[in-house]
PDB file of N, CA and C in Angstrom:
ATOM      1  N   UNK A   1     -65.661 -97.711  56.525  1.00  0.00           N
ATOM      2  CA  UNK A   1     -66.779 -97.031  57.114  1.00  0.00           C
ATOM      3  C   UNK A   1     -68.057 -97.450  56.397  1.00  0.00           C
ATOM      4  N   UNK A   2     -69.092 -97.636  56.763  1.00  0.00           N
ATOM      5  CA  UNK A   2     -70.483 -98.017  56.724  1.00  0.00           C
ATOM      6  C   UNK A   2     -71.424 -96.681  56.256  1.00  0.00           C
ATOM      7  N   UNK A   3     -71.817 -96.772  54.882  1.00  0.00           N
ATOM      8  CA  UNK A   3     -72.683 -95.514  54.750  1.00  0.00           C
ATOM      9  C   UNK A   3     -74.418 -96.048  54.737  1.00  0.00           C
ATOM     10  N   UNK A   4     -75.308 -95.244  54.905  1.00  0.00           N
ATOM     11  CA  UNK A   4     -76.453 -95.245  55.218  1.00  0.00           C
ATOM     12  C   UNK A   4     -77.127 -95.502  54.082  1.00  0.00           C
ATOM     13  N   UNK A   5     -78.592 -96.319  53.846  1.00  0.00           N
ATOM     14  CA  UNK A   5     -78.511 -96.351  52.488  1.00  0.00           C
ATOM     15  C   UNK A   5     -79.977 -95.179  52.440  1.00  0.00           C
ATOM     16  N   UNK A   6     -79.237 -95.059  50.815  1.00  0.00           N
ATOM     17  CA  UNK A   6     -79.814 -93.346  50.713  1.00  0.00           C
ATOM     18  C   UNK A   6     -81.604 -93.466  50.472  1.00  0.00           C
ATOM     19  N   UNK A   7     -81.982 -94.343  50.218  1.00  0.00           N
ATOM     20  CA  UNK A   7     -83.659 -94.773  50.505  1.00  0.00           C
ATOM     21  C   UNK A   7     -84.222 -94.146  51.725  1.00  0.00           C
ATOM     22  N   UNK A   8     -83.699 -94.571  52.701  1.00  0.00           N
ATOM     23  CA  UNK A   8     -83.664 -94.248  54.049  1.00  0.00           C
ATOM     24  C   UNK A   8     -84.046 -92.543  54.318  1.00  0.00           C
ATOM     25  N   UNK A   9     -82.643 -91.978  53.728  1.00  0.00           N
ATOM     26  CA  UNK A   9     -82.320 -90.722  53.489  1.00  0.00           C
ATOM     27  C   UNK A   9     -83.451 -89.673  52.986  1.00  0.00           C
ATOM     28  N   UNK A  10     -83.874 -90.382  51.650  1.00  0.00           N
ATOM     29  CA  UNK A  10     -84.332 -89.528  50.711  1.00  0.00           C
ATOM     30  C   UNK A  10     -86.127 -89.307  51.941  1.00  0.00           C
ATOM     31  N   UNK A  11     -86.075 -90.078  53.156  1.00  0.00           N
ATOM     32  CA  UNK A  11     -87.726 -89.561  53.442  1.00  0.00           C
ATOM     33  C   UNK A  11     -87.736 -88.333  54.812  1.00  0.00           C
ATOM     34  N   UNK A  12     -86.534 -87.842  54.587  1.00  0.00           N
ATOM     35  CA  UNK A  12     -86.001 -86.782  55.480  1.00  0.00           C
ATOM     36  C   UNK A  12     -86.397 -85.946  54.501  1.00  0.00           C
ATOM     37  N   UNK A  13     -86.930 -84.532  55.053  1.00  0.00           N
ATOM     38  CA  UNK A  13     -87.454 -83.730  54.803  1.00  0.00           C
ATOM     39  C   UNK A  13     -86.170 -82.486  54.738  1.00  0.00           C
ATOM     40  N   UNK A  14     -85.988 -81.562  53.927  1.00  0.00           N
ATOM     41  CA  UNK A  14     -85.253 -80.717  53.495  1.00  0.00           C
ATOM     42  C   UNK A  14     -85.074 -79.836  54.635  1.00  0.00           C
ATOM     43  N   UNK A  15     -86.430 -79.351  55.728  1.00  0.00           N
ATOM     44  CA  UNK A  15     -85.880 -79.207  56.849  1.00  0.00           C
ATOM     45  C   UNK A  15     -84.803 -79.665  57.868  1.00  0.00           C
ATOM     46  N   UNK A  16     -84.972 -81.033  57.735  1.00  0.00           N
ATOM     47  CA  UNK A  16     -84.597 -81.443  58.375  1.00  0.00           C
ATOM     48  C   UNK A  16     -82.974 -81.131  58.270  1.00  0.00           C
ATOM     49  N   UNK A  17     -82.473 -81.888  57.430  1.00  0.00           N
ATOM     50  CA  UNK A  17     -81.446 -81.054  56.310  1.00  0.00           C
ATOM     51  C   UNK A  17     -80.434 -79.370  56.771  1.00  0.00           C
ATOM     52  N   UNK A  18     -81.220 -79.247  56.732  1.00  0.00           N
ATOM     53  CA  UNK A  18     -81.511 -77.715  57.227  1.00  0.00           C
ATOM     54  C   UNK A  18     -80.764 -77.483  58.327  1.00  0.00           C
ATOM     55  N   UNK A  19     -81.528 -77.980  58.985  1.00  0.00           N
ATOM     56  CA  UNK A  19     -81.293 -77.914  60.613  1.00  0.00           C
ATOM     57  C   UNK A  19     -80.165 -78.554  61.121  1.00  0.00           C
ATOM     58  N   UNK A  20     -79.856 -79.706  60.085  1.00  0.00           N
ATOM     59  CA  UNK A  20     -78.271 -80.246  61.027  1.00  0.00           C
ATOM     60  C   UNK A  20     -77.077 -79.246  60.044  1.00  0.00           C
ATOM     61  N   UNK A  21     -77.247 -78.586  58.771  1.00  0.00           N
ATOM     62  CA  UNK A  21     -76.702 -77.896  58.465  1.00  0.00           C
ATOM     63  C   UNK A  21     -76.331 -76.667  59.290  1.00  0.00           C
ATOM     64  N   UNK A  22     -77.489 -76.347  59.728  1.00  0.00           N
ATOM     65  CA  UNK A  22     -77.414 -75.173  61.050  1.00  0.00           C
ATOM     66  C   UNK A  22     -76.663 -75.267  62.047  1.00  0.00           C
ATOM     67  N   UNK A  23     -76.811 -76.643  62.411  1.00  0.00           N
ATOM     68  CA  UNK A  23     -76.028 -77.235  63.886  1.00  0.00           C
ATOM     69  C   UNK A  23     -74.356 -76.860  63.559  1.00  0.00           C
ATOM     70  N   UNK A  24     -74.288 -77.899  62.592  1.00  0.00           N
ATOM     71  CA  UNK A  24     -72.980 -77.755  61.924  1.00  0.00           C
ATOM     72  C   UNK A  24     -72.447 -76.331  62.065  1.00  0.00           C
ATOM     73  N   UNK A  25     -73.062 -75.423  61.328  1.00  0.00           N
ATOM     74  CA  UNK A  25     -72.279 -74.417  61.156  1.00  0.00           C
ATOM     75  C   UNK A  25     -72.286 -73.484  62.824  1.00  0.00           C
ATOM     76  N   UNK A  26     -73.162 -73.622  63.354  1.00  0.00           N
ATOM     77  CA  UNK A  26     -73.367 -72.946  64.466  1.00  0.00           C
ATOM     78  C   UNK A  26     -72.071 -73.465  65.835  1.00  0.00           C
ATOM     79  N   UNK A  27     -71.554 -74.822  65.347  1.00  0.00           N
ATOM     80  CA  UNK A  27     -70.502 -75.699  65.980  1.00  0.00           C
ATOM     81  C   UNK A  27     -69.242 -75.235  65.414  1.00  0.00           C
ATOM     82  N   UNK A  28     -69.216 -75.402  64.088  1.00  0.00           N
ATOM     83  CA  UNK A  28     -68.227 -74.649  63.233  1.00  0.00           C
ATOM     84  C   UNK A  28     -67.891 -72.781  63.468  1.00  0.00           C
ATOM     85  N   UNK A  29     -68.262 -72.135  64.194  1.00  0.00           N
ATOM     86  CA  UNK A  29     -68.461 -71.079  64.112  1.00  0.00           C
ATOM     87  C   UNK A  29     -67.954 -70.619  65.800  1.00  0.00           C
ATOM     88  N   UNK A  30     -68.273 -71.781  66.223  1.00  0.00           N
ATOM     89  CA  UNK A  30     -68.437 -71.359  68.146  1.00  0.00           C
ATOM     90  C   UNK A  30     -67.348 -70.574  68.574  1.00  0.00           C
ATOM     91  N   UNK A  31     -65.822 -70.773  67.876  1.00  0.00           N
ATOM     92  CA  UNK A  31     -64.988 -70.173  68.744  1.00  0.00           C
ATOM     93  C   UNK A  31     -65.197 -68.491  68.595  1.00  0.00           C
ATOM     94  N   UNK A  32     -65.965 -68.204  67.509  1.00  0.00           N
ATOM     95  CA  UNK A  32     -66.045 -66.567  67.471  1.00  0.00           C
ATOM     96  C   UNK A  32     -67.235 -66.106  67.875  1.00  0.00           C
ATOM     97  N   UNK A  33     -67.655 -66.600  68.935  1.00  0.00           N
ATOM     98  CA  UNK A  33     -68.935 -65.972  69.701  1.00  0.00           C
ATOM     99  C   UNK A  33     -68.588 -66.440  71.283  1.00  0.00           C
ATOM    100  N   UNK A  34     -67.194 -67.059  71.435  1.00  0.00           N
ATOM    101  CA  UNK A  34     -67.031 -67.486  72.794  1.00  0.00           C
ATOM    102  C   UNK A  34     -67.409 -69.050  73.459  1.00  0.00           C
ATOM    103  N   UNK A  35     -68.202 -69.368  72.308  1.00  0.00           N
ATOM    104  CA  UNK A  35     -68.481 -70.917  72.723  1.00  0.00           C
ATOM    105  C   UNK A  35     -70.275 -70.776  72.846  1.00  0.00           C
ATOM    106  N   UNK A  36     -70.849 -70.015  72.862  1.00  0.00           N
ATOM    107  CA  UNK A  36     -72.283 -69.601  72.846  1.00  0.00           C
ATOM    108  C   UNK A  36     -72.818 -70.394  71.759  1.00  0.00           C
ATOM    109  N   UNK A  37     -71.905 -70.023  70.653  1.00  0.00           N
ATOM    110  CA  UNK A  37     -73.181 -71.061  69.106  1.00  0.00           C
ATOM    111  C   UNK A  37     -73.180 -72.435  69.641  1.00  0.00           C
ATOM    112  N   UNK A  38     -71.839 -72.947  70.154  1.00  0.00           N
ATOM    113  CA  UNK A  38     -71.762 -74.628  70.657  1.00  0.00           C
ATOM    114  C   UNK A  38     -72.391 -74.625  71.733  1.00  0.00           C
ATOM    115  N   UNK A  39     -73.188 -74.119  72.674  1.00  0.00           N
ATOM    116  CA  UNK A  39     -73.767 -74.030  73.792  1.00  0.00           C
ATOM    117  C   UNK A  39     -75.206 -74.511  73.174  1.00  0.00           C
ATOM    118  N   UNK A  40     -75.751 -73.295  72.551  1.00  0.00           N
ATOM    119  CA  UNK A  40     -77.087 -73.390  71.787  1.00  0.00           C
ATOM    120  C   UNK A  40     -76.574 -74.548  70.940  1.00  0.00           C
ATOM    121  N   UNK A  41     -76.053 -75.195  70.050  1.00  0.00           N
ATOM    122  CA  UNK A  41     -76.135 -76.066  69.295  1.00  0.00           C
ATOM    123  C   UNK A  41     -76.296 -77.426  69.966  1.00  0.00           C
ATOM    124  N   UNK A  42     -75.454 -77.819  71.067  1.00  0.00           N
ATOM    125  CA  UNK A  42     -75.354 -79.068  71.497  1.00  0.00           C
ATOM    126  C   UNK A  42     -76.902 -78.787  72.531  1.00  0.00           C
ATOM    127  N   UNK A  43     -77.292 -77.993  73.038  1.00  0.00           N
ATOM    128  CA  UNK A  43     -78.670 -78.016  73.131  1.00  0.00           C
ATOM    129  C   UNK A  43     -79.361 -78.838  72.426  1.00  0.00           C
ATOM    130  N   UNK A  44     -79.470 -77.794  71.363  1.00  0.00           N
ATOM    131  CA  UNK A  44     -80.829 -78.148  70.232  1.00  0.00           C
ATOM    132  C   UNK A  44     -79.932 -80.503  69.733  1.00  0.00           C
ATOM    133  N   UNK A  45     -78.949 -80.202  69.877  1.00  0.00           N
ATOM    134  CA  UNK A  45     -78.459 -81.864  69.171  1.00  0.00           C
ATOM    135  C   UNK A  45     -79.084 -82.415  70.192  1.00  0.00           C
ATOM    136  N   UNK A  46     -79.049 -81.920  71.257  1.00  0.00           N
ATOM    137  CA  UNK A  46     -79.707 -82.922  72.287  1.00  0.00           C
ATOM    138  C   UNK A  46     -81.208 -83.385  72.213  1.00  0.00           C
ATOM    139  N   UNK A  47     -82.023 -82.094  72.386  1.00  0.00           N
ATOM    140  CA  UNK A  47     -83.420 -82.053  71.854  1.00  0.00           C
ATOM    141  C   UNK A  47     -83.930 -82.904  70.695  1.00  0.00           C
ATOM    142  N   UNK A  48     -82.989 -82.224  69.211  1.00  0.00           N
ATOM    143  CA  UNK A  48     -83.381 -83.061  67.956  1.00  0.00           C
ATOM    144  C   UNK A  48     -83.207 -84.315  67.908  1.00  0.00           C
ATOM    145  N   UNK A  49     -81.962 -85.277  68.708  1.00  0.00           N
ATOM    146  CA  UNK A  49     -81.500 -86.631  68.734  1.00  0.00           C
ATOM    147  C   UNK A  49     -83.178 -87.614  69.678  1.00  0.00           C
ATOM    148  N   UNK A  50     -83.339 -87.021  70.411  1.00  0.00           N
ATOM    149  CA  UNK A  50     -84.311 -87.266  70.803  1.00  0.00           C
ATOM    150  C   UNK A  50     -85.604 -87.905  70.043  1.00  0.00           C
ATOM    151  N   UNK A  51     -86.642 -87.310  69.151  1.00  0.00           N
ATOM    152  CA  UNK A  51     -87.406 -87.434  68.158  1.00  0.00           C
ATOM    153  C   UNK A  51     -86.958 -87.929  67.279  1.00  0.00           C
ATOM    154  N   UNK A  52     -85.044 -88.296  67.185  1.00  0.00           N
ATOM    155  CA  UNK A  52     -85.017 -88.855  65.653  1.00  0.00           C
ATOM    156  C   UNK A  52     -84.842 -90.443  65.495  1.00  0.00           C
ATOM    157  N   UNK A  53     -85.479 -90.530  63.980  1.00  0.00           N
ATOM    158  CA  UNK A  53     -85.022 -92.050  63.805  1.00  0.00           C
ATOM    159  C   UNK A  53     -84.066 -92.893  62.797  1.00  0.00           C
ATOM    160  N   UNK A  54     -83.234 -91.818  62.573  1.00  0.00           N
ATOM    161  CA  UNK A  54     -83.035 -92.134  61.278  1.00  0.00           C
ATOM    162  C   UNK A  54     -81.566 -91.799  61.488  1.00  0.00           C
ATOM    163  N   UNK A  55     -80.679 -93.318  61.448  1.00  0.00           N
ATOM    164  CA  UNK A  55     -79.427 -93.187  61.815  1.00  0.00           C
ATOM    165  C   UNK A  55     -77.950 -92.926  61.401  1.00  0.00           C
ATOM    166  N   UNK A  56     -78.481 -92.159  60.257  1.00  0.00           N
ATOM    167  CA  UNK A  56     -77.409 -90.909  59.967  1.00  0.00           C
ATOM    168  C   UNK A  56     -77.698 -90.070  60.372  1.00  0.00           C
ATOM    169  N   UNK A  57     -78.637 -89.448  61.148  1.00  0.00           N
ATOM    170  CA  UNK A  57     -79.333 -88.237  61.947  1.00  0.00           C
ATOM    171  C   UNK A  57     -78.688 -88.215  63.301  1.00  0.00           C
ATOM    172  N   UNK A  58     -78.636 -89.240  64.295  1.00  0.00           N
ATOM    173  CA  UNK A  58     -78.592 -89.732  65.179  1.00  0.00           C
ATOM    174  C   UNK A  58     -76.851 -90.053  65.476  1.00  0.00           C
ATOM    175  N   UNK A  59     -76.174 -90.568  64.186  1.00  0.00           N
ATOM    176  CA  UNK A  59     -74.929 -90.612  64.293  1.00  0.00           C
ATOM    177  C   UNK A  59     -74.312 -89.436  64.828  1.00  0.00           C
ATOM    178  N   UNK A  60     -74.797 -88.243  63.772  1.00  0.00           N
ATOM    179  CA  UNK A  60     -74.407 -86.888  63.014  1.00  0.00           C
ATOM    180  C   UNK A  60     -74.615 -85.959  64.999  1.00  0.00           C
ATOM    181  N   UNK A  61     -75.879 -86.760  65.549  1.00  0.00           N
ATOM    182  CA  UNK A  61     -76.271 -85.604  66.594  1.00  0.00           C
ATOM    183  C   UNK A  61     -75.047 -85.954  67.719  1.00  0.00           C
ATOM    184  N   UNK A  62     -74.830 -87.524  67.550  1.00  0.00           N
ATOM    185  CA  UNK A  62     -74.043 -87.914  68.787  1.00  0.00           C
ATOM    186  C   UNK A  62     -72.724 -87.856  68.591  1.00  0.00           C
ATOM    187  N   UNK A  63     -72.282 -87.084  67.294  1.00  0.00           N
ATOM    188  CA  UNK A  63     -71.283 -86.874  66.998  1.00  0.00           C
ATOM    189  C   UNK A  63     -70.561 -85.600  67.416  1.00  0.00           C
ATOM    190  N   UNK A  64     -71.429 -84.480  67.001  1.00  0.00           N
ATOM    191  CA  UNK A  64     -71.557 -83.166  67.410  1.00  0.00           C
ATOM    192  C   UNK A  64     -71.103 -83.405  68.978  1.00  0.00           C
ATOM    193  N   UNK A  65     -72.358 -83.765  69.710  1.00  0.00           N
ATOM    194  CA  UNK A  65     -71.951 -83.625  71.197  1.00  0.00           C
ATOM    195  C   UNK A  65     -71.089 -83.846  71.850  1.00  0.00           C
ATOM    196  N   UNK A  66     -70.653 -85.307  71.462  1.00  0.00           N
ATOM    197  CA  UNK A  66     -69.338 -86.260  71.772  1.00  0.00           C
ATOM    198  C   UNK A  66     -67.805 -84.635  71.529  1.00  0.00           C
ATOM    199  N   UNK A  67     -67.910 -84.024  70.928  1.00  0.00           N
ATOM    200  CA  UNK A  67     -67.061 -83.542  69.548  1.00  0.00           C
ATOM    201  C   UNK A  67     -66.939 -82.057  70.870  1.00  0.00           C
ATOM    202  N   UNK A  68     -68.087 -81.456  71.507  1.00  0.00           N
ATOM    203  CA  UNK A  68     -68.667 -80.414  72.423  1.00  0.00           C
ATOM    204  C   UNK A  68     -67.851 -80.851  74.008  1.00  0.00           C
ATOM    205  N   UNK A  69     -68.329 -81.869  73.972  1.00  0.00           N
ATOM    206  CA  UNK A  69     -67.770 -82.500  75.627  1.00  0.00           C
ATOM    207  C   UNK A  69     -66.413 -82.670  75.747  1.00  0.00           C
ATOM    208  N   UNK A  70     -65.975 -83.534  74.462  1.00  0.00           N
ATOM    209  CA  UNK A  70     -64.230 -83.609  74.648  1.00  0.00           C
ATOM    210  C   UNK A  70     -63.637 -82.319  74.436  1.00  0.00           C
ATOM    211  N   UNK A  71     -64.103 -81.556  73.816  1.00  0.00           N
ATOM    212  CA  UNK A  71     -63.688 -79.718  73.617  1.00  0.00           C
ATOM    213  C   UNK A  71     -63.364 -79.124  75.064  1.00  0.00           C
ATOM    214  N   UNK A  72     -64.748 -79.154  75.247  1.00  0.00           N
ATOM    215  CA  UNK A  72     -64.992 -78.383  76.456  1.00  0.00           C
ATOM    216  C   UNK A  72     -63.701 -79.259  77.897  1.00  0.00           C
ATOM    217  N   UNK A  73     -63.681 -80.921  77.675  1.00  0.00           N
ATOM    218  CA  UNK A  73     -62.877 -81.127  79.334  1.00  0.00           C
ATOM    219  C   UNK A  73     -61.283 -80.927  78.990  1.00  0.00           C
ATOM    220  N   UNK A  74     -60.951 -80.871  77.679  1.00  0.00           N
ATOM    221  CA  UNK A  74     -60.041 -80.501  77.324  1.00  0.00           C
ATOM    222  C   UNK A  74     -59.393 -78.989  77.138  1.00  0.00           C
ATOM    223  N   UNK A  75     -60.297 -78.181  77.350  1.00  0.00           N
ATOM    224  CA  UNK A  75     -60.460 -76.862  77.832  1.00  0.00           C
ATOM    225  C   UNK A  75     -60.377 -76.528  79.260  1.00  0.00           C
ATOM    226  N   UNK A  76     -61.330 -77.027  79.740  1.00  0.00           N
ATOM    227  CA  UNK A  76     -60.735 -77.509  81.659  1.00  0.00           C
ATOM    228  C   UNK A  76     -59.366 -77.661  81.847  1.00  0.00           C
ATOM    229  N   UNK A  77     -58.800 -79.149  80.690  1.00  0.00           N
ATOM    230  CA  UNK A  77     -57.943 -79.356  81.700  1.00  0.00           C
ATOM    231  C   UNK A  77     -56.799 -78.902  81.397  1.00  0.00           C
ATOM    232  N   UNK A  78     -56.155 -77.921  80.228  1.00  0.00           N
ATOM    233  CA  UNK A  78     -55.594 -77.257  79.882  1.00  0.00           C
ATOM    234  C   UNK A  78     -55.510 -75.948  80.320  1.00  0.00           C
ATOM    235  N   UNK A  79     -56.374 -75.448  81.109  1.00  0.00           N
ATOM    236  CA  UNK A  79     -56.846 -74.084  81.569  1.00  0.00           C
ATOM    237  C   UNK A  79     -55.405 -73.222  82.357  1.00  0.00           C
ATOM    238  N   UNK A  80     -55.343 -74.752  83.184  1.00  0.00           N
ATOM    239  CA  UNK A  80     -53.619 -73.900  84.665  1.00  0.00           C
ATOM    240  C   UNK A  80     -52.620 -73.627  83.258  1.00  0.00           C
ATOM    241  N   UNK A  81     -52.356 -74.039  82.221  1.00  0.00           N
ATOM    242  CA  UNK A  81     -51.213 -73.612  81.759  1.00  0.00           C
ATOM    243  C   UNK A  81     -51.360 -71.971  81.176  1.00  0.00           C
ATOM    244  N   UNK A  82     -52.746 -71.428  81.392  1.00  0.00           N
ATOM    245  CA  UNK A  82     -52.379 -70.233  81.355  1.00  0.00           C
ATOM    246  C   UNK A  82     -51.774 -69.259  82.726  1.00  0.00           C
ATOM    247  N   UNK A  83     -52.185 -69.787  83.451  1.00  0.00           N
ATOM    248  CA  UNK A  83     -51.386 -69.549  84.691  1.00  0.00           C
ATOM    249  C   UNK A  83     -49.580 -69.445  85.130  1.00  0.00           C
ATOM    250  N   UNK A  84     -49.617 -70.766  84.176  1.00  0.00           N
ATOM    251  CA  UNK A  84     -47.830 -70.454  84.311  1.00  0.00           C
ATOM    252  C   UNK A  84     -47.409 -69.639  83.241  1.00  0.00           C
ATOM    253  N   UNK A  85     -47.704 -69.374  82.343  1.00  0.00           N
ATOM    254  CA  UNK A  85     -47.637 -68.053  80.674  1.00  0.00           C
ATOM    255  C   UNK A  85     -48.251 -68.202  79.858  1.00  0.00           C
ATOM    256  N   UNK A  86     -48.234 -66.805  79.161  1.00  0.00           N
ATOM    257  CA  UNK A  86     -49.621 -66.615  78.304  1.00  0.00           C
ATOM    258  C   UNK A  86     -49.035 -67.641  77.240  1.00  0.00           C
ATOM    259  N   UNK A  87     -47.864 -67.925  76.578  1.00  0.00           N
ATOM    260  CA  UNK A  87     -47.950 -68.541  75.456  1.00  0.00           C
ATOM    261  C   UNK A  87     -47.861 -70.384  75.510  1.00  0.00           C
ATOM    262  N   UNK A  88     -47.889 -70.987  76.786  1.00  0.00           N
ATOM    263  CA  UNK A  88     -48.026 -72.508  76.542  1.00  0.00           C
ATOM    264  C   UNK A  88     -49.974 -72.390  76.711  1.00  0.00           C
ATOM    265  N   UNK A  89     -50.475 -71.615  77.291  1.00  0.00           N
ATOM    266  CA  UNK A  89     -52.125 -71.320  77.478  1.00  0.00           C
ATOM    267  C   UNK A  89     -52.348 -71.783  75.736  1.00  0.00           C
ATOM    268  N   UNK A  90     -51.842 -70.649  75.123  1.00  0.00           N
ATOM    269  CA  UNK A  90     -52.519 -69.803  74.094  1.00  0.00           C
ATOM    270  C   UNK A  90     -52.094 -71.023  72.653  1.00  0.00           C
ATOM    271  N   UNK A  91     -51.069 -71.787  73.178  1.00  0.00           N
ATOM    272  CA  UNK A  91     -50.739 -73.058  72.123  1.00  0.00           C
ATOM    273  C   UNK A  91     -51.648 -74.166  72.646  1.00  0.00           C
ATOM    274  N   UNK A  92     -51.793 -74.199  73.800  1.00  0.00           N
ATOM    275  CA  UNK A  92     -52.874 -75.413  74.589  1.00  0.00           C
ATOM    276  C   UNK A  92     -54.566 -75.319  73.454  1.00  0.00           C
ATOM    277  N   UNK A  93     -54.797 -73.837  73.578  1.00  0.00           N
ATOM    278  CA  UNK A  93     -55.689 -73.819  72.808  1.00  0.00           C
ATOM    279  C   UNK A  93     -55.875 -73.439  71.859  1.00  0.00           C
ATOM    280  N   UNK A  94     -54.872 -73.130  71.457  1.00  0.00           N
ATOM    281  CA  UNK A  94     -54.961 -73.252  70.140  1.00  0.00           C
ATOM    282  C   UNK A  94     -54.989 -75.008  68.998  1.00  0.00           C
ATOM    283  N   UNK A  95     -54.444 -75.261  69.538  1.00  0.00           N
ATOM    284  CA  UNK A  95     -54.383 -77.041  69.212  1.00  0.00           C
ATOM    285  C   UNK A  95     -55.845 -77.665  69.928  1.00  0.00           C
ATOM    286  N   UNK A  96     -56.691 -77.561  70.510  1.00  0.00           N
ATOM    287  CA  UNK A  96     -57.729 -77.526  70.819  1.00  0.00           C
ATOM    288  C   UNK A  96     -58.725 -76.798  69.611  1.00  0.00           C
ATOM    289  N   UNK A  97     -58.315 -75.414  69.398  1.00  0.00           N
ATOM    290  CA  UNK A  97     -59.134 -74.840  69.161  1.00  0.00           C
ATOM    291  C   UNK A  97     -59.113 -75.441  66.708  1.00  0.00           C
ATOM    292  N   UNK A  98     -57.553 -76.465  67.064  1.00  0.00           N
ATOM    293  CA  UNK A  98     -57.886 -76.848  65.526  1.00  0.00           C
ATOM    294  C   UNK A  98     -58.528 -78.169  65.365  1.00  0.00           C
ATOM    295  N   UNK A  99     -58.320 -78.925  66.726  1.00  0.00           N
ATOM    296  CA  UNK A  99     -58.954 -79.827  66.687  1.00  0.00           C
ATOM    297  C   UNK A  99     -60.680 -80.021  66.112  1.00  0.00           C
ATOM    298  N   UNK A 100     -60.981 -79.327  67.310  1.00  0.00           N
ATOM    299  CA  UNK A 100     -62.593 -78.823  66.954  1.00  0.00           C
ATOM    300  C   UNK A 100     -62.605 -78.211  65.752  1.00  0.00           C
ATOM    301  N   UNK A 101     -62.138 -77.555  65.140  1.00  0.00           N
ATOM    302  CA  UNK A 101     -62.574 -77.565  63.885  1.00  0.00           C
ATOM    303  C   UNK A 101     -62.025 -78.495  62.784  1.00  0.00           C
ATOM    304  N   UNK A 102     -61.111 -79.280  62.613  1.00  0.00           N
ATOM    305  CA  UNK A 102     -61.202 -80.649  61.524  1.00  0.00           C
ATOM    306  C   UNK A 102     -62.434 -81.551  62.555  1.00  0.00           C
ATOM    307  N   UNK A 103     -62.970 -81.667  63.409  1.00  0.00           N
ATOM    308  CA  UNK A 103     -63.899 -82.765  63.648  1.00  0.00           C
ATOM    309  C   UNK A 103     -65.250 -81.939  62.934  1.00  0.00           C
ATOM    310  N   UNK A 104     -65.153 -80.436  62.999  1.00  0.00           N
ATOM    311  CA  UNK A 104     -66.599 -80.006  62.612  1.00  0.00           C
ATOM    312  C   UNK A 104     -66.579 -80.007  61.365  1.00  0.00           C
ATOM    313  N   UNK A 105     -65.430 -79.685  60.814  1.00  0.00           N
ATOM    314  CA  UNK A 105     -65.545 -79.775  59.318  1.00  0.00           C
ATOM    315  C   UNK A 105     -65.727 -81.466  58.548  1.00  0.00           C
ATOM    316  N   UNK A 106     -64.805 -81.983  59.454  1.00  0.00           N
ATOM    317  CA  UNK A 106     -64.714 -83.414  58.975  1.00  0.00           C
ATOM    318  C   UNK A 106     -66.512 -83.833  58.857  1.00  0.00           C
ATOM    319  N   UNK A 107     -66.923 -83.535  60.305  1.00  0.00           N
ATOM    320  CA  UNK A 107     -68.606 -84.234  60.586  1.00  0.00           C
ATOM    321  C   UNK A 107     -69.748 -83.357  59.231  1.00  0.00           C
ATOM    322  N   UNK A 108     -69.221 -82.332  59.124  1.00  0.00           N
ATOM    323  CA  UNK A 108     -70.130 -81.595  57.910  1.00  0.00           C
ATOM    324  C   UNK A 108     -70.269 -82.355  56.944  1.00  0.00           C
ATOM    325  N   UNK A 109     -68.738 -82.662  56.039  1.00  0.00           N
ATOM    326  CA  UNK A 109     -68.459 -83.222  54.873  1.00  0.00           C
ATOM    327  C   UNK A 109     -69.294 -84.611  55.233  1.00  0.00           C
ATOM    328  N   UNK A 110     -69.138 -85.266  56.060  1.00  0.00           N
ATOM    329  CA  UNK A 110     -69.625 -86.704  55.955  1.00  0.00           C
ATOM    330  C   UNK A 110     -70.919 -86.314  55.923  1.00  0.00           C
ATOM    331  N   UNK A 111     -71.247 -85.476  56.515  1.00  0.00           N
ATOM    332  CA  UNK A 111     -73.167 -85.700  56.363  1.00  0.00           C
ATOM    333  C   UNK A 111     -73.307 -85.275  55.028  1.00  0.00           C
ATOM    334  N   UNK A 112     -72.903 -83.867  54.658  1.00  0.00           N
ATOM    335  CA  UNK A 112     -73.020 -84.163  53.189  1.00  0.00           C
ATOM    336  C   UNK A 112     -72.684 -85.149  51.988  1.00  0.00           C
ATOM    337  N   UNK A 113     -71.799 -85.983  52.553  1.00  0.00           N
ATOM    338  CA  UNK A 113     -71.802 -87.263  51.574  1.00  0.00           C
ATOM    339  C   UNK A 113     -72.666 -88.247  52.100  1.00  0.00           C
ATOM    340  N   UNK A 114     -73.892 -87.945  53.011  1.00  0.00           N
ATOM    341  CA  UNK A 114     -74.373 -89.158  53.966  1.00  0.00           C
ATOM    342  C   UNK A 114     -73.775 -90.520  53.930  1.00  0.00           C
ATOM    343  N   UNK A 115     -72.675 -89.993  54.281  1.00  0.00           N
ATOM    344  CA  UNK A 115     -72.117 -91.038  54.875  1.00  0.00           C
ATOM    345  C   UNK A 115     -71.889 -91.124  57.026  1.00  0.00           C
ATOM    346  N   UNK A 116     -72.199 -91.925  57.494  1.00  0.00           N
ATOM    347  CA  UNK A 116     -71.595 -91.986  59.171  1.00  0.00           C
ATOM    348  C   UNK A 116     -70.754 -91.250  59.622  1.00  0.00           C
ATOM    349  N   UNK A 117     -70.570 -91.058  60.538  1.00  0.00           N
ATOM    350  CA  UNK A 117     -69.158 -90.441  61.061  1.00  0.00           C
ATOM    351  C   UNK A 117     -68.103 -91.536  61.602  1.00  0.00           C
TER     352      UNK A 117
END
């Protein structure tokens, strides 16, 4: 893997910082608000990726989203097995629901080592 060199890094502003820390946790957090924090989060990744230039920023945003979309069609398409019983549903997402979190945790740790995803 390819890390960013930290020159680069160091002219990011502590806000900035901040704010993908926020993302993170607000992604990290989604399944106990219903999916609402990942709603608002992949928002704002969308918005912030936009203005940014700086491509551990940009990795980190298109990572998140990428991370939101495969969640979510994999949530779709798992959905009928609650239909045939509650417990192949409730293992469907549950294995979903660990996925998304080693990618959010995984994507945290790397930004804090600024390193890529």
């Amino acid at each position: 893997m390819s890390e960013t060199n930290l020159a680069d890094f160091e002219n990011k502003t502590p806000r900035d910082t901040t704010v993908m820390q926020l993302l993170y946790g607000l992604h990290t957090l989604a399944w106990f608000s219903g999916g609402v924090f990942a709603v608002i989060a992949v928002i704002v990744n969308y918005i912030k990726r936009e203005d940014e230039t700086d491509a551990l920023y940009i990795d980190h945003h298109n990572y998140m989203i990428k991370t939101f979309w495969w969640t979510l069609m994999w949530l779709v398409v798992l959905s009928p097995l609650w239909l045939l019983l509650f417990l192949p549903g409730a293992i469907a997402y549950g294995i979903v629901w660990l996925w998304y979190l080693y990618r959010c945790i995984r994507g945290w740790l790397r930004f804090n080592g600024h390193k890529l995803t």
